[in-house]
Protein backbone atom coordinates (compact mmCIF):
# COMPACT_ATOMS: atom_id res chain seq x y z
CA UNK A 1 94.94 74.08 110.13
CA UNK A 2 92.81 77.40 110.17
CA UNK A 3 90.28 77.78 107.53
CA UNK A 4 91.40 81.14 105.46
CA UNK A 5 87.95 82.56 106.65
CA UNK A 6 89.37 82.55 110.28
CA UNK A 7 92.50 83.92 109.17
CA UNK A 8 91.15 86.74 107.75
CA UNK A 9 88.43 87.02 110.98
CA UNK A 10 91.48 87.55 112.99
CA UNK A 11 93.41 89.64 110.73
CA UNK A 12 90.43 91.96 110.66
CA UNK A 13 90.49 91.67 114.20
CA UNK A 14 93.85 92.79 114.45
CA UNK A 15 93.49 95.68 112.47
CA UNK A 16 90.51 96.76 114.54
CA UNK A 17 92.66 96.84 117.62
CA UNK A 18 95.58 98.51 115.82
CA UNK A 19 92.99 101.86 114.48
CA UNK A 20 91.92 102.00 117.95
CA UNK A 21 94.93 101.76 119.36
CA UNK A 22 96.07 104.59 117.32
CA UNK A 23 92.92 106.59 117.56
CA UNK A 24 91.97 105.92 113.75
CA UNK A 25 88.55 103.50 115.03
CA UNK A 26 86.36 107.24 114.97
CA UNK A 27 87.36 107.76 112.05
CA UNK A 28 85.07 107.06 108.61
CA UNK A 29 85.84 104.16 106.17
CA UNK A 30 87.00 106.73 103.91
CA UNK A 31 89.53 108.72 106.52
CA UNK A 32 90.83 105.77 107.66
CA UNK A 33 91.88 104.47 104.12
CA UNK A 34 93.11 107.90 103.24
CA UNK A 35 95.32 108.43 105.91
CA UNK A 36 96.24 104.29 105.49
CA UNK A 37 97.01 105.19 101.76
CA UNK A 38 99.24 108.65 102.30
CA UNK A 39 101.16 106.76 104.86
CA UNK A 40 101.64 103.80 102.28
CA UNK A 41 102.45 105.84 99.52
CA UNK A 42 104.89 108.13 101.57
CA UNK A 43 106.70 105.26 102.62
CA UNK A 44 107.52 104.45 98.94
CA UNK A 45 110.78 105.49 98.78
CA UNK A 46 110.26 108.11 100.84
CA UNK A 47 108.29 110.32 98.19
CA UNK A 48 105.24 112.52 98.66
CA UNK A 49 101.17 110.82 97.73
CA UNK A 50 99.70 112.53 94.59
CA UNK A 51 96.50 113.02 94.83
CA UNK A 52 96.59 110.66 91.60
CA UNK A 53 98.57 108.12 93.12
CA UNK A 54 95.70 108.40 96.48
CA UNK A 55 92.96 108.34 93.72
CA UNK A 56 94.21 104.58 91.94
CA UNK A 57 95.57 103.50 95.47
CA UNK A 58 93.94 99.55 96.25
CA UNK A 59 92.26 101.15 99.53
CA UNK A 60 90.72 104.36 97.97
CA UNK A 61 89.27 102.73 94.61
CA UNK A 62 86.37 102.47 96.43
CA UNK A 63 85.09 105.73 97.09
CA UNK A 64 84.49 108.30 94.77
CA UNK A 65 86.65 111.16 93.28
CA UNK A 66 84.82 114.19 95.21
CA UNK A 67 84.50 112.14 98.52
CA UNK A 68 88.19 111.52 98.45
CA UNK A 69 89.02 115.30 97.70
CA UNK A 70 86.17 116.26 100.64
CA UNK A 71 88.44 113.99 102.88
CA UNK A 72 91.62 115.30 102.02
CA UNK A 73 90.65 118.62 102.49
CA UNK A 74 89.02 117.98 106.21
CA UNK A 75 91.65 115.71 107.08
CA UNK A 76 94.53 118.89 106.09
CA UNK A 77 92.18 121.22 107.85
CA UNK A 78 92.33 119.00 111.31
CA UNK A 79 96.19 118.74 111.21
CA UNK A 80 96.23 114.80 109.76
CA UNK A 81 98.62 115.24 106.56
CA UNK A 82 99.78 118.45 105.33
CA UNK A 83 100.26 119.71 101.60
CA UNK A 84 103.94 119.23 100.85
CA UNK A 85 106.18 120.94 98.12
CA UNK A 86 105.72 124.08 95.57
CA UNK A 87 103.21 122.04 93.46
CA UNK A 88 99.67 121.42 94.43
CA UNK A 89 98.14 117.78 94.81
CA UNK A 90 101.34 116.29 97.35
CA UNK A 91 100.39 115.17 100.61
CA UNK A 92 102.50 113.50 103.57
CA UNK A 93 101.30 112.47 107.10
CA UNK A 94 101.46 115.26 109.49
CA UNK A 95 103.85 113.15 112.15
């Protein structure tokens, strides 16, 4: 039986192949767990990611509140996600 250190070596592994696979594996830490956390939140039930749903989100606890902001900004500029809705602060992935 696989030690859970290996499991996680290949999991990582995985995921590795899967960014690059997708083109994500030039993007930051921070841009990839951005556009990671829109996706996941836009996925739940199908609803827009607040930016303070993004800011609590598991993957962007991490980094702080102006870094996250910075990213969401360049990442709307390059075409990534797009602002959604008549309120500000909703994002969805661009495709």
């Amino acid at each position: 039986m696989p030690s859970k250190l290996k499991i996680l070596a290949d999991m990582k592994l995985l995921v590795a192949r899967m960014e690059e696979d997708l083109g994500l594996s030039d993007y930051s830490n921070l841009n990839r767990a951005l556009i990671t956390a829109v996706v996941d939140l836009h996925a739940q039930g199908d609803c827009n990611a607040s930016t303070a749903a993004l800011l609590e989100h598991q993957l962007l606890k991490e980094f702080s509140r102006p870094s996250v902001f910075r990213a969401l900004r360049m990442m709307e500029k390059s075409g990534e996600i797009k602002k959604v809705g008549t309120v500000r602060g909703y994002y969805a992935p661009a495709n």
